[in-house]
Protein backbone atom coordinates (compact mmCIF):
# COMPACT_ATOMS: atom_id res chain seq x y z
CA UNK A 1 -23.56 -1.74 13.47
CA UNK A 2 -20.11 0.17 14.75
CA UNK A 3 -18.55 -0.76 10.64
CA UNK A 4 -22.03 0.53 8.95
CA UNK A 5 -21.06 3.53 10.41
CA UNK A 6 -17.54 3.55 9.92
CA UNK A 7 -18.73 3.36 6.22
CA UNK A 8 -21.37 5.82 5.97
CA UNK A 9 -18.82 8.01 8.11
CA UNK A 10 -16.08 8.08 5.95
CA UNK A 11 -18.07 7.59 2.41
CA UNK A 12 -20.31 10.22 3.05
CA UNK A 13 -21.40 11.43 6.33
CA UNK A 14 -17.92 12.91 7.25
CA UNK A 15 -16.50 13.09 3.22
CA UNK A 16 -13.04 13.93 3.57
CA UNK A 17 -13.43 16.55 0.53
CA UNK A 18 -17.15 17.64 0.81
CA UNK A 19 -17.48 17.65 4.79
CA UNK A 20 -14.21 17.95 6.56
CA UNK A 21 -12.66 19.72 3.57
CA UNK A 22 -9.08 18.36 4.32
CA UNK A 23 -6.92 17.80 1.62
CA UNK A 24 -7.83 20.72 -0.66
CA UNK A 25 -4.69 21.16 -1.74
CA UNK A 26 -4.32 18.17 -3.98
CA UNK A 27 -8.36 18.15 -4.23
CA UNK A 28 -8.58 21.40 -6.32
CA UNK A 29 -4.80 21.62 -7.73
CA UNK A 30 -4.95 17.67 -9.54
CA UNK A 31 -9.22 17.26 -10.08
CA UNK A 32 -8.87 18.54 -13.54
CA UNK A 33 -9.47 15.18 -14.77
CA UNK A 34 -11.34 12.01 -13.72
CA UNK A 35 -8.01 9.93 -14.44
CA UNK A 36 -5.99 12.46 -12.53
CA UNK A 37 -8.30 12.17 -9.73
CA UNK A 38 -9.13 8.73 -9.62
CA UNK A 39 -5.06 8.29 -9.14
CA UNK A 40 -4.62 10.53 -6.91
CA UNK A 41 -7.66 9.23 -4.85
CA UNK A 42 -6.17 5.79 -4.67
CA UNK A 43 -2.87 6.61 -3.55
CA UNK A 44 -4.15 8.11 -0.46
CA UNK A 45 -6.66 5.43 -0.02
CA UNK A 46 -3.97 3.22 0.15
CA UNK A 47 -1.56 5.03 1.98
CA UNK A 48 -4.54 6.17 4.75
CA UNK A 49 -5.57 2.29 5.07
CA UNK A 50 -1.73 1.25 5.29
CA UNK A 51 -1.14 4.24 7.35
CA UNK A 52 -3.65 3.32 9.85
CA UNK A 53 -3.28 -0.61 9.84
CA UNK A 54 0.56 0.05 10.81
CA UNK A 55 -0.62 2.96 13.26
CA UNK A 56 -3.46 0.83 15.27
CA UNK A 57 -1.32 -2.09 15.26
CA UNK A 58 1.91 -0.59 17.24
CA UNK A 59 -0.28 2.05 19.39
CA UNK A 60 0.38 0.04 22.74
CA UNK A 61 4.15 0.35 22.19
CA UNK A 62 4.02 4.11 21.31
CA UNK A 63 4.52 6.38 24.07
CA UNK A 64 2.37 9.14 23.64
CA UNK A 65 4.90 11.92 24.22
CA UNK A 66 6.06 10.75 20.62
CA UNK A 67 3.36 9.70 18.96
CA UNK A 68 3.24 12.29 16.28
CA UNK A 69 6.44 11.89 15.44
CA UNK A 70 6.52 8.79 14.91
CA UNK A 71 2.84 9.12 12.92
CA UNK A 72 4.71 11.29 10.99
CA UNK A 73 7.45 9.06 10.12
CA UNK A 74 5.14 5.74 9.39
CA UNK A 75 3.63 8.13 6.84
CA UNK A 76 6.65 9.64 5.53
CA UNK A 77 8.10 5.46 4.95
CA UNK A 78 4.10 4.54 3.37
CA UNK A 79 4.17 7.29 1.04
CA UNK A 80 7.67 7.42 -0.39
CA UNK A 81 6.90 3.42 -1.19
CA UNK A 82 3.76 4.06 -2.77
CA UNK A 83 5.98 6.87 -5.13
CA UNK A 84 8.40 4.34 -5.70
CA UNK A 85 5.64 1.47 -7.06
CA UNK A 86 4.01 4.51 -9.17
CA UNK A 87 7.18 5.81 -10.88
CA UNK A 88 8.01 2.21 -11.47
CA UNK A 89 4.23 1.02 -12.53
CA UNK A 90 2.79 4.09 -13.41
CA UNK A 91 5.40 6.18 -14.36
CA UNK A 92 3.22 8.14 -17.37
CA UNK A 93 0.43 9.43 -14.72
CA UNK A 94 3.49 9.52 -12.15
CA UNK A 95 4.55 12.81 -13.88
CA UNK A 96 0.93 13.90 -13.88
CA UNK A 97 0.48 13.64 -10.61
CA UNK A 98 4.23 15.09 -9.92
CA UNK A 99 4.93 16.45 -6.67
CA UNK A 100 1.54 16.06 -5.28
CA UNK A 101 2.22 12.38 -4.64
CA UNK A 102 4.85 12.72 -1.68
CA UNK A 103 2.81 15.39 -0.42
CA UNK A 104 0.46 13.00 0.92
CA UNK A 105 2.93 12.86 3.84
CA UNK A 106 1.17 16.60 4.34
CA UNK A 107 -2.50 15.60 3.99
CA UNK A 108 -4.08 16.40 7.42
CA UNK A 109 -6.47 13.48 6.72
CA UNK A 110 -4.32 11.29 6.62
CA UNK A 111 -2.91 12.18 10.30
CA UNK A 112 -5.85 13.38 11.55
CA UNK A 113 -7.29 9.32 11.19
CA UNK A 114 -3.76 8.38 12.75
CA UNK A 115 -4.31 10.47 15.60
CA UNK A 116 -7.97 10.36 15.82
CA UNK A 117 -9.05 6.63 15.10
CA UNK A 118 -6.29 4.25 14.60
CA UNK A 119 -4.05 5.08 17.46
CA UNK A 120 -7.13 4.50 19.71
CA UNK A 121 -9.42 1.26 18.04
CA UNK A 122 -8.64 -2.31 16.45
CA UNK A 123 -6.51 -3.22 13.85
CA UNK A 124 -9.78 -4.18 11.56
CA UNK A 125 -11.93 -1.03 12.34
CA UNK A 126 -8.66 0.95 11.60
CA UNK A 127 -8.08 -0.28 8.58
CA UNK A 128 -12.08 -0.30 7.52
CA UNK A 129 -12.10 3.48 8.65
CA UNK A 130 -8.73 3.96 6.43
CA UNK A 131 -10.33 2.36 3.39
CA UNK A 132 -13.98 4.01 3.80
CA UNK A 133 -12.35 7.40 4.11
CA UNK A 134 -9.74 7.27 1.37
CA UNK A 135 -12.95 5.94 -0.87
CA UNK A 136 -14.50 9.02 0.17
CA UNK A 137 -11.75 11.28 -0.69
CA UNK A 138 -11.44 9.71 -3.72
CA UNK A 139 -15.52 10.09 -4.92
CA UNK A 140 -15.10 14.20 -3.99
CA UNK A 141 -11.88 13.82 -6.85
CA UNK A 142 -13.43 11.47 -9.37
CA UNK A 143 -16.70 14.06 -9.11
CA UNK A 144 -14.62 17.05 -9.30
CA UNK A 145 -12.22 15.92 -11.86
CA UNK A 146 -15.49 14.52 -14.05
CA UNK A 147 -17.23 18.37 -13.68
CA UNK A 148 -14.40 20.19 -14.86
CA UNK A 149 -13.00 17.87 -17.21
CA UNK A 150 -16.66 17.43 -19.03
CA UNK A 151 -17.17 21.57 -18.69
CA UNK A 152 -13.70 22.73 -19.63
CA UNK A 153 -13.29 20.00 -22.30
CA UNK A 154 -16.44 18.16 -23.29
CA UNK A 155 -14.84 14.77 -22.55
CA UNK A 156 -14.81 11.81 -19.63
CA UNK A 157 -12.33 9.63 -19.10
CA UNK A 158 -9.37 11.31 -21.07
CA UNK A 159 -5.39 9.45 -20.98
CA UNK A 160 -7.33 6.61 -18.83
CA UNK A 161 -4.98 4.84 -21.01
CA UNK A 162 -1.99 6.38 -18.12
CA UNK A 163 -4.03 3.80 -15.51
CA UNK A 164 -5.53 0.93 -17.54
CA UNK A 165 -3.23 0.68 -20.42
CA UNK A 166 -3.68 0.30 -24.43
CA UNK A 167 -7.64 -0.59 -23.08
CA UNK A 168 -8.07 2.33 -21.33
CA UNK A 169 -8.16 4.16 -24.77
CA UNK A 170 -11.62 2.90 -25.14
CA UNK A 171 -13.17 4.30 -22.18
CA UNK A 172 -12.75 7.63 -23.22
CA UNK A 173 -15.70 9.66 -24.05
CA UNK A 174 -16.27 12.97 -25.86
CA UNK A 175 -19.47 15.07 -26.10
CA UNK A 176 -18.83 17.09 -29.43
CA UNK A 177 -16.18 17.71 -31.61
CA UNK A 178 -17.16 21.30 -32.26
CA UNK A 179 -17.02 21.96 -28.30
CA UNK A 180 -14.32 24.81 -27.56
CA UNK A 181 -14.53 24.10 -23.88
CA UNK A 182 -15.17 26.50 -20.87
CA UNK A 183 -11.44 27.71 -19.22
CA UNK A 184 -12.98 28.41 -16.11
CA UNK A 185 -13.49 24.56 -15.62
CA UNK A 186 -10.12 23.84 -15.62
CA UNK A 187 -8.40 26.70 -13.72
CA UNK A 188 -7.80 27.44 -10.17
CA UNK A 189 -11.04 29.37 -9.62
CA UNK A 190 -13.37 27.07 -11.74
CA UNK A 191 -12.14 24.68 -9.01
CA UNK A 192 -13.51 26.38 -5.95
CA UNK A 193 -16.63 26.96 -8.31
CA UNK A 194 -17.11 23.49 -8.69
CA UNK A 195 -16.80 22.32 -5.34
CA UNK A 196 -18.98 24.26 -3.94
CA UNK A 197 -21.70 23.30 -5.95
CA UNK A 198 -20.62 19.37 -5.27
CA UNK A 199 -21.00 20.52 -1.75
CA UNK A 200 -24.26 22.49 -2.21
CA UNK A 201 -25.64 18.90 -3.65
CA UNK A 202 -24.30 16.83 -0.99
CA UNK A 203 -26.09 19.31 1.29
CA UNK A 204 -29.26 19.09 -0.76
CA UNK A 205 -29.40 15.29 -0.89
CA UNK A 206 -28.89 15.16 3.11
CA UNK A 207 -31.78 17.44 3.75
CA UNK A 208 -33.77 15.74 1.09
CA UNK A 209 -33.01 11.98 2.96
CA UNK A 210 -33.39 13.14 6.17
CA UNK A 211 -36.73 11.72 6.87
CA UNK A 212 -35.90 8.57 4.89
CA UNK A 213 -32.11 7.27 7.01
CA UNK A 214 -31.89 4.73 9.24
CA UNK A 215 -31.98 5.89 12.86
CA UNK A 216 -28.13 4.74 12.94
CA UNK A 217 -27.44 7.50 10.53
CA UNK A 218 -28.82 10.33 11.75
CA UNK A 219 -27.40 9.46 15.33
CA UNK A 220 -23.54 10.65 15.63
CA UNK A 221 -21.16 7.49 15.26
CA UNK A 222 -19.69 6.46 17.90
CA UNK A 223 -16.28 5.51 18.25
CA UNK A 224 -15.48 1.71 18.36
CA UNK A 225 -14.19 0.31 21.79
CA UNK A 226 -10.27 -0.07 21.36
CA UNK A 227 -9.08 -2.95 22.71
């Protein structure tokens, strides 16, 4: 039952974007596209999972007078090789993405699960918890980045072509040729906008299943013995 929650935690429960509201930095500043988001949401999927895989695995060695430190630094050595497979993989939505990629090293989530979960549970759960809340992270970017990009520009799925290639062209989708677009969407403020009513929704589906969860659910999650 201990990894349904870890699930539910990090996918919804406890969303990174919608709950916590870590990360808003790179949330609001690179959602102005579902491409750009779904990127973005990856890398720090990946580097949160690898990130707390490495952290859970050396925790006994780690004296905790150091421990941030060296969180820190694990990060720091994740992140810069995740920017060096993008720039030489993915080097079109590498530029996109620019300087928010190393700031990952920055994202409080990601240290926050290094300090909170790893360095105190399993290998396995660690990395599950990783995964589940990088996933989450990157829903609250793909559902930002879909909002503004359908509101400010009446298409889905623009340049997917910078992630899947000369196939990705096909996945695009537009919703009028005559649509001028709303700038709102796709500035600063429109981003706030939009979150909050991504949030107000989240909030409105919670109250509405309630009744309906699984006792596990509505319970708080407990943390997973460490061994």
């Amino acid at each position: 039952m201990r990894y349904q929650q870890i699930i539910y935690d990090g996918l919804w429960r406890n969303n990174t974007g919608f709950v916590q509201l870590l990360g808003l930095c790179p949330l609001l500043a690179v959602s102005s596209s579902v491409i750009n988001g779904l990127g973005m949401g990856l890398a720090t999927t990946l580097v949160l999972a690898s990130c707390n895989l490495a952290v859970s695995s050396v925790r006994h060695w780690i004296p905790n007078e150091v421990r941030i430190p060296i969180f820190v630094l694990l990060i720091a050595a994740i992140v810069t090789a995740i920017e060096l497979l993008m720039k030489a993989f993915y080097y079109d939505l590498y530029m996109v993405l620019g300087i928010f990629i190393p700031l990952i090293v920055t994202n409080c989530a990601v240290i926050g699960r290094a300090e909170a979960f790893a360095s105190k549970n399993v290998p396995l759960a660690s990395l599950l918890d990783g995964i589940m809340v990088g996933l989450g992270f990157t829903l609250a970017l793909v559902l930002l980045g879909g909002m503004r990009e359908l509101l400010g520009h009446g298409t889905l799925f623009a340049q997917a072509e910078l992630m899947f290639g000369q196939l990705g062209k096909s996945f695009s989708l537009s919703f009028g040729d005559n649509y001028k677009g709303f700038l709102l969407a796709i500035l600063p403020p429109g981003a706030f906008f939009c979150l909050g009513l991504l949030i107000a929704g989240k909030n409105w589906l919670d109250a509405r299943a309630t009744v309906s969860q699984p006792l596990y659910f509505k319970e708080a999650v407990t943390t997973p013995p460490s061994s």
